[in-house]
C-alpha atoms as a PDB file:
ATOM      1  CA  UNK A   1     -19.896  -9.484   8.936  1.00  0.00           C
ATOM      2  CA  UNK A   2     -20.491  -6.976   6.265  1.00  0.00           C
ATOM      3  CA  UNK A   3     -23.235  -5.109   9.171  1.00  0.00           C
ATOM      4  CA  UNK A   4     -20.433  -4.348  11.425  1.00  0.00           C
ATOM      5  CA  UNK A   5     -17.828  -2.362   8.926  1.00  0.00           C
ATOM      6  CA  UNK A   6     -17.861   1.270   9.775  1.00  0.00           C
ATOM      7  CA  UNK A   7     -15.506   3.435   9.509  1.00  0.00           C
ATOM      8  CA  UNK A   8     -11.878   2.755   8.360  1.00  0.00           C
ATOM      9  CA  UNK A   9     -12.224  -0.796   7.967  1.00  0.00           C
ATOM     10  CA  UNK A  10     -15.804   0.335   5.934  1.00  0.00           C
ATOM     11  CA  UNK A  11     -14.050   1.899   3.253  1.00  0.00           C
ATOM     12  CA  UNK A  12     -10.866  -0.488   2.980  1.00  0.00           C
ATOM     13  CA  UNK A  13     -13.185  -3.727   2.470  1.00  0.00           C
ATOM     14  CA  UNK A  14     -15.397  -1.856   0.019  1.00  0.00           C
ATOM     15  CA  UNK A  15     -12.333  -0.345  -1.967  1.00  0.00           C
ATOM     16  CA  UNK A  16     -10.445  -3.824  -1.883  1.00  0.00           C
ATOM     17  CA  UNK A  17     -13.511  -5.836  -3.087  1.00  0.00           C
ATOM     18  CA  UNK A  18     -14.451  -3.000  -5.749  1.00  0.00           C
ATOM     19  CA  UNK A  19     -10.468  -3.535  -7.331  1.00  0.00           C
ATOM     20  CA  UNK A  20     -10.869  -6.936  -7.375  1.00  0.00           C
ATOM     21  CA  UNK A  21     -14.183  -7.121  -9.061  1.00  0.00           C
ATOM     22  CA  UNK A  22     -12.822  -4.535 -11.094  1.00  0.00           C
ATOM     23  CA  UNK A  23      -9.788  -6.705 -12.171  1.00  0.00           C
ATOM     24  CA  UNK A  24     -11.744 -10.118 -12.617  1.00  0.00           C
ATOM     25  CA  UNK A  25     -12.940  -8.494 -15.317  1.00  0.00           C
ATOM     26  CA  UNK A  26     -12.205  -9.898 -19.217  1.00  0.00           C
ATOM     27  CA  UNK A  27     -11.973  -6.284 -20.405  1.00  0.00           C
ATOM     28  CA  UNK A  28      -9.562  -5.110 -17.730  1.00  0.00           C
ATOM     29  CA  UNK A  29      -7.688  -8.895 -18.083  1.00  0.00           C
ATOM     30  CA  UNK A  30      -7.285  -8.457 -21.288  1.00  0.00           C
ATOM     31  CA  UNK A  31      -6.492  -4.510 -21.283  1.00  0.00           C
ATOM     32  CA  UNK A  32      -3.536  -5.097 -18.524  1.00  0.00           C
ATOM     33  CA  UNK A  33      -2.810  -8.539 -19.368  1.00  0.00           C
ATOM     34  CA  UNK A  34      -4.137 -10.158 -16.037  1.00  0.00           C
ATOM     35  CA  UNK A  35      -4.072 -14.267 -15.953  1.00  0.00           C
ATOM     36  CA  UNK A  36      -5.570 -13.878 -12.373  1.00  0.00           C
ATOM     37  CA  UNK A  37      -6.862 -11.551  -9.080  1.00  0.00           C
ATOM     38  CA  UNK A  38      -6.644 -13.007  -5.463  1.00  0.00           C
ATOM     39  CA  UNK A  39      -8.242 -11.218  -3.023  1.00  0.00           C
ATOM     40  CA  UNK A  40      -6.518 -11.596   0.258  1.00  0.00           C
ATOM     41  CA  UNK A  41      -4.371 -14.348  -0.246  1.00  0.00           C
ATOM     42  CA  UNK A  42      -1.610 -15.246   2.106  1.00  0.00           C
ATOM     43  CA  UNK A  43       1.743 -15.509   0.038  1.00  0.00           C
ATOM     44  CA  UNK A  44       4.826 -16.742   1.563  1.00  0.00           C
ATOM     45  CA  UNK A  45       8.628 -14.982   0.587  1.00  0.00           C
ATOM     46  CA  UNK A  46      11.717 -16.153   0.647  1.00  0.00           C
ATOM     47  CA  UNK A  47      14.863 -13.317   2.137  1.00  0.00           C
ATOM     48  CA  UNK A  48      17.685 -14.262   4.079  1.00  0.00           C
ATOM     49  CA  UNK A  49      16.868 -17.529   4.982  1.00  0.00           C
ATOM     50  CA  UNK A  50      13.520 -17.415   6.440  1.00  0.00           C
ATOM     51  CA  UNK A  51       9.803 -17.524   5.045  1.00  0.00           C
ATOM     52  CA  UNK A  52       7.745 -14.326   5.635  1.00  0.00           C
ATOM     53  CA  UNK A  53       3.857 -14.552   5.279  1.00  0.00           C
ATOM     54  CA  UNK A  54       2.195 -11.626   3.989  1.00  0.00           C
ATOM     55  CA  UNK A  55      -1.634 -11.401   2.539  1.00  0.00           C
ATOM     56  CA  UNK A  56      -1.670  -8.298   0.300  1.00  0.00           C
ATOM     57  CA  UNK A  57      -5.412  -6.724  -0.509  1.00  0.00           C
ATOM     58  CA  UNK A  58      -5.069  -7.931  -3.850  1.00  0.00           C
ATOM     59  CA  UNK A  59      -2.797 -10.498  -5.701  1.00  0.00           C
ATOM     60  CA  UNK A  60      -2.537  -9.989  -9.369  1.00  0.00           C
ATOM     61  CA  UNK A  61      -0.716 -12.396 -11.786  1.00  0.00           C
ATOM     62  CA  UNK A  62      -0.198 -11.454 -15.259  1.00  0.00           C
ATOM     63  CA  UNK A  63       0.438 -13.057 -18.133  1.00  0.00           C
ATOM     64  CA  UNK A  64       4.222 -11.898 -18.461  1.00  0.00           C
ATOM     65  CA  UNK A  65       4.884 -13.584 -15.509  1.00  0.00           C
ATOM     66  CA  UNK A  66       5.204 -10.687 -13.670  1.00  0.00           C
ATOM     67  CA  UNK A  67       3.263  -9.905 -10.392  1.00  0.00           C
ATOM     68  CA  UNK A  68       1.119  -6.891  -8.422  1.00  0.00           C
ATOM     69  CA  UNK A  69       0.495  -6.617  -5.246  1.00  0.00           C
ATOM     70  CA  UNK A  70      -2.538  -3.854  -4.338  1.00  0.00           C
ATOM     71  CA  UNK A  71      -2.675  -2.461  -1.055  1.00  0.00           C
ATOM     72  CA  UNK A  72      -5.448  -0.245  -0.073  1.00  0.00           C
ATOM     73  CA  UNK A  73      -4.957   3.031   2.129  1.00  0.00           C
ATOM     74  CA  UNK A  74      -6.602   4.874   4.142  1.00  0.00           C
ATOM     75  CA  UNK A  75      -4.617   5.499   6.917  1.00  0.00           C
ATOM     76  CA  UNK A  76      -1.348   3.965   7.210  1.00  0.00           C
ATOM     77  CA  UNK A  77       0.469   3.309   4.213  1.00  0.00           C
ATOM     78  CA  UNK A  78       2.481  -0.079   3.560  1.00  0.00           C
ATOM     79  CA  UNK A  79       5.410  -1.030   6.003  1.00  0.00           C
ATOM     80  CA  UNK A  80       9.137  -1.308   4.559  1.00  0.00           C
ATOM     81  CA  UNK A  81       8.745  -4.692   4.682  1.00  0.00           C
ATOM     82  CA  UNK A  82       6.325  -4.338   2.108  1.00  0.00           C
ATOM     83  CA  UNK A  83       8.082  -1.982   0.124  1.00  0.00           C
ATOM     84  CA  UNK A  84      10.945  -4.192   0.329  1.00  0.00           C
ATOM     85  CA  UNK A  85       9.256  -7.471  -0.827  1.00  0.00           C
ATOM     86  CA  UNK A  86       6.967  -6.666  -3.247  1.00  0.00           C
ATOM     87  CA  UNK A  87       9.586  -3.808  -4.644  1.00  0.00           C
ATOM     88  CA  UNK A  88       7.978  -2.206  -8.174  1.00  0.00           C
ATOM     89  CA  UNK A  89       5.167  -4.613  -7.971  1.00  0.00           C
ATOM     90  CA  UNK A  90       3.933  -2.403  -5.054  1.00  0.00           C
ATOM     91  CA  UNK A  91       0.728  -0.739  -6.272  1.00  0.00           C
ATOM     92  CA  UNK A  92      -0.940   1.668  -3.575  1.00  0.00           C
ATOM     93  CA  UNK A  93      -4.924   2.850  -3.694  1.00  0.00           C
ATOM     94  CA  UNK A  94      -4.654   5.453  -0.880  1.00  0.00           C
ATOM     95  CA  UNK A  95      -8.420   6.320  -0.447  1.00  0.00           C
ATOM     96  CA  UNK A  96      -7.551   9.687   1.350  1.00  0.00           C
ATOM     97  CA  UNK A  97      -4.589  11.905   0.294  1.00  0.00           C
ATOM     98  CA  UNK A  98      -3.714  11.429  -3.271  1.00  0.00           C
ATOM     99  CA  UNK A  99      -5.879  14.286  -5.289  1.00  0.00           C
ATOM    100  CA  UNK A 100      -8.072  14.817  -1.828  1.00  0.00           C
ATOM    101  CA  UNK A 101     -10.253  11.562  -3.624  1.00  0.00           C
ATOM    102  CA  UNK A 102     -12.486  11.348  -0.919  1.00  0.00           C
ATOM    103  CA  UNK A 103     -13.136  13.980   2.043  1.00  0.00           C
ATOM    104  CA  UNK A 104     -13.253  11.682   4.689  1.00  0.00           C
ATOM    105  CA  UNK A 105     -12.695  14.783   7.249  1.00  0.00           C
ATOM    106  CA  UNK A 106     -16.024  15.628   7.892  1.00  0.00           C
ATOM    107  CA  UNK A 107     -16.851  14.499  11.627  1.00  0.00           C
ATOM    108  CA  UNK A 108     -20.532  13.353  10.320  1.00  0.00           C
ATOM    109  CA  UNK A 109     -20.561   9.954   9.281  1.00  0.00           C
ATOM    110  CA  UNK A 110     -22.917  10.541   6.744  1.00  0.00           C
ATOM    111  CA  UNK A 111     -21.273  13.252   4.774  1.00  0.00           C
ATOM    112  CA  UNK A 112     -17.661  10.833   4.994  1.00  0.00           C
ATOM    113  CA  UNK A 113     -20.250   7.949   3.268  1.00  0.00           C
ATOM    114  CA  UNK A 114     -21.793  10.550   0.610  1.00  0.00           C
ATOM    115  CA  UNK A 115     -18.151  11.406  -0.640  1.00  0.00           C
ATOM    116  CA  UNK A 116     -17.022   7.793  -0.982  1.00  0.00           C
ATOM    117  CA  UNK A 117     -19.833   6.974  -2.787  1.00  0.00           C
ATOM    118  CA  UNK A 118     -19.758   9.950  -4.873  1.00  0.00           C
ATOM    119  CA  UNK A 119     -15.863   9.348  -5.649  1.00  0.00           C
ATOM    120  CA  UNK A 120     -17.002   5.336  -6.544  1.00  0.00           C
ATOM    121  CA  UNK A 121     -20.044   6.291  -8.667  1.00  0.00           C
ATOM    122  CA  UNK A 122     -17.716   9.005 -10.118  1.00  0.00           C
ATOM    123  CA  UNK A 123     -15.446   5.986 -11.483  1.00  0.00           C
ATOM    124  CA  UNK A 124     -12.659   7.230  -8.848  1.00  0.00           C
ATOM    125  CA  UNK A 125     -11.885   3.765  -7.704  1.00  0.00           C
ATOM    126  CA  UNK A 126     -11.264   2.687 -11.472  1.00  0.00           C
ATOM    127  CA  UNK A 127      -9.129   6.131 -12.224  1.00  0.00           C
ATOM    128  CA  UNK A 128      -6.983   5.189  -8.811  1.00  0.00           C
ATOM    129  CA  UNK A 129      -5.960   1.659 -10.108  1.00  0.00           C
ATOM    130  CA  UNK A 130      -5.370   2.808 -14.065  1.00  0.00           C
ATOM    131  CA  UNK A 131      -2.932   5.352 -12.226  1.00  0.00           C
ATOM    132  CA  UNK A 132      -1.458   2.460  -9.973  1.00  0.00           C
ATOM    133  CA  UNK A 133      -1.452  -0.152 -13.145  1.00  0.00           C
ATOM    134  CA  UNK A 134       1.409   2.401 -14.866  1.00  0.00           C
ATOM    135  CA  UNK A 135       4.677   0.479 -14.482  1.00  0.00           C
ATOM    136  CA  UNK A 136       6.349   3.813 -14.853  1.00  0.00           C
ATOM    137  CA  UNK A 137       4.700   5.392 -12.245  1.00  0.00           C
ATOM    138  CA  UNK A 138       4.947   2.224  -9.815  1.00  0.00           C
ATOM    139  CA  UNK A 139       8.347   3.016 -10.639  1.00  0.00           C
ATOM    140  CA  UNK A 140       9.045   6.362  -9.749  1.00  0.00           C
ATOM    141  CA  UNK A 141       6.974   5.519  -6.457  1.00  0.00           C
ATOM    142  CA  UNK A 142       9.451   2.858  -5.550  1.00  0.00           C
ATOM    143  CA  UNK A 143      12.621   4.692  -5.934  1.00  0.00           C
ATOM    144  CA  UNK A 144      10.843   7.675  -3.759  1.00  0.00           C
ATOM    145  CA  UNK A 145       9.873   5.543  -1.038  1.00  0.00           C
ATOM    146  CA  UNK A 146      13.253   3.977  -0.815  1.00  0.00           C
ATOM    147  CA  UNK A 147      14.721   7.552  -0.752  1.00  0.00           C
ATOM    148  CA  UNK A 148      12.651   8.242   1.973  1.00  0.00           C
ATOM    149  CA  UNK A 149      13.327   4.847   4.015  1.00  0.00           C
ATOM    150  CA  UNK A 150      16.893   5.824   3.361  1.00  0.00           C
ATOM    151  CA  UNK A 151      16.716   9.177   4.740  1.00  0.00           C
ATOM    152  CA  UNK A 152      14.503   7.884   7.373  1.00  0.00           C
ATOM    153  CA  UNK A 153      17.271   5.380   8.527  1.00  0.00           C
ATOM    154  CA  UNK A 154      20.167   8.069   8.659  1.00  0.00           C
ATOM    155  CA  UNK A 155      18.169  10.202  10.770  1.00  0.00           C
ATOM    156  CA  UNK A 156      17.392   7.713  13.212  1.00  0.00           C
ATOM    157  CA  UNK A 157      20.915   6.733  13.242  1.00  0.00           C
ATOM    158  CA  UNK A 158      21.957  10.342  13.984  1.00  0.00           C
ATOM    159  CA  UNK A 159      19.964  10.432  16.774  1.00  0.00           C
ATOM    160  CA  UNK A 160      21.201   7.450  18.003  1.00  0.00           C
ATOM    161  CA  UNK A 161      24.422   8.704  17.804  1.00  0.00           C
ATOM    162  CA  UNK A 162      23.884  12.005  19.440  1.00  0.00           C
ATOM    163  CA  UNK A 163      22.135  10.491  22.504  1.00  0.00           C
ATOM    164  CA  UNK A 164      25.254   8.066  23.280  1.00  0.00           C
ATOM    165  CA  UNK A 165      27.011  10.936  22.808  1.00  0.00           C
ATOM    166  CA  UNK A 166      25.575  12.752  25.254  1.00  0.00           C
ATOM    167  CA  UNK A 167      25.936   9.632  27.776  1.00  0.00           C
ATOM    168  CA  UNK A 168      28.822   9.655  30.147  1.00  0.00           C
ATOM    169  CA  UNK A 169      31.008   6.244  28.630  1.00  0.00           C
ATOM    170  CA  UNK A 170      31.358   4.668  32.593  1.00  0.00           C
ATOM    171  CA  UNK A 171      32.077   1.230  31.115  1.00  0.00           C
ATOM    172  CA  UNK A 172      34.686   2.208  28.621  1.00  0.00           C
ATOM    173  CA  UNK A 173      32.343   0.566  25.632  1.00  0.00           C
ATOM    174  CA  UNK A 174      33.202   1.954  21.609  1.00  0.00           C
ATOM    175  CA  UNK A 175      30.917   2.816  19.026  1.00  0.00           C
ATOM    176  CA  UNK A 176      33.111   1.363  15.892  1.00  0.00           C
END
């Protein structure tokens, strides 16, 4: 299956598989405190009574008990339902934006390849996930994204509220 990636779906699988070699690691286990790294893994979470299946890129346990869940980027980042479940444990690798990592502009194929591999040969993938690793920074990422769900939600609300507004009310409903 490995033949067919190109593309997007090229540089996810690679990225994914290089954190979790990366990870299986003793030096990084023992550096980060890891107990263990699933790649893939469908994990099942409990909210308002019902079950919700996700498979993050990357499972991590550690040995605090605590847990990380790596998602790799390179388009679309991770859905609020994401956010939501795996709250500070949330680690992102976004391949593309953060510190322009990797040009993947170029409309060549081959010169989108070159930089990836130059960014992983340059130890970018490893820089990327000490950066995600920081608590504190998983942190501060949290609390922005939920700012920015939050905002997101008024503003939808808003215009939901202007467009009924603008409707004629023929059937005498209220907005409470």
């Amino acid at each position: 299956n490995q033949r067919k990636w190109h593309g997007e779906s090229m540089y996810h699988n690679l990225t994914k598989r290089h954190v979790a070699r990366t990870l299986d690691l003793d030096s990084w286990k023992e550096e980060f405190g890891i107990e263990s790294v699933h790649l893939e893994k469908e994990l099942i979470f409990e909210r308002e009574n019902e079950s919700i299946s996700l498979q993050p890129d990357i499972h991590v346990v550690l040995k605090n008990g605590n847990r990380l869940y790596i998602e790799v980027v390179y388009k679309n980042p991770p859905k609020r339902l994401h956010h939501d479940l795996y709250e500070e444990g949330l680690a992102i690798i976004n391949i593309r934006d953060e510190a322009n990592r990797v040009d993947l502009s170029s409309g060549d194929e081959e010169e989108r390849i070159k930089s990836y591999r130059s960014w992983v040969r340059k130890g970018g993938i490893e820089e990327a996930l000490r950066e995600e690793l920081d608590l504190q920074r998983r942190q501060l990422l949290f609390q922005k994204r939920q700012k920015n769900f939050e905002r997101n939600n008024i503003t939808v609300v808003r215009e939901y509220l202007s467009e009924i507004g603008n409707e004629p009310d023929t059937k005498g409903y209220r907005l409470s």
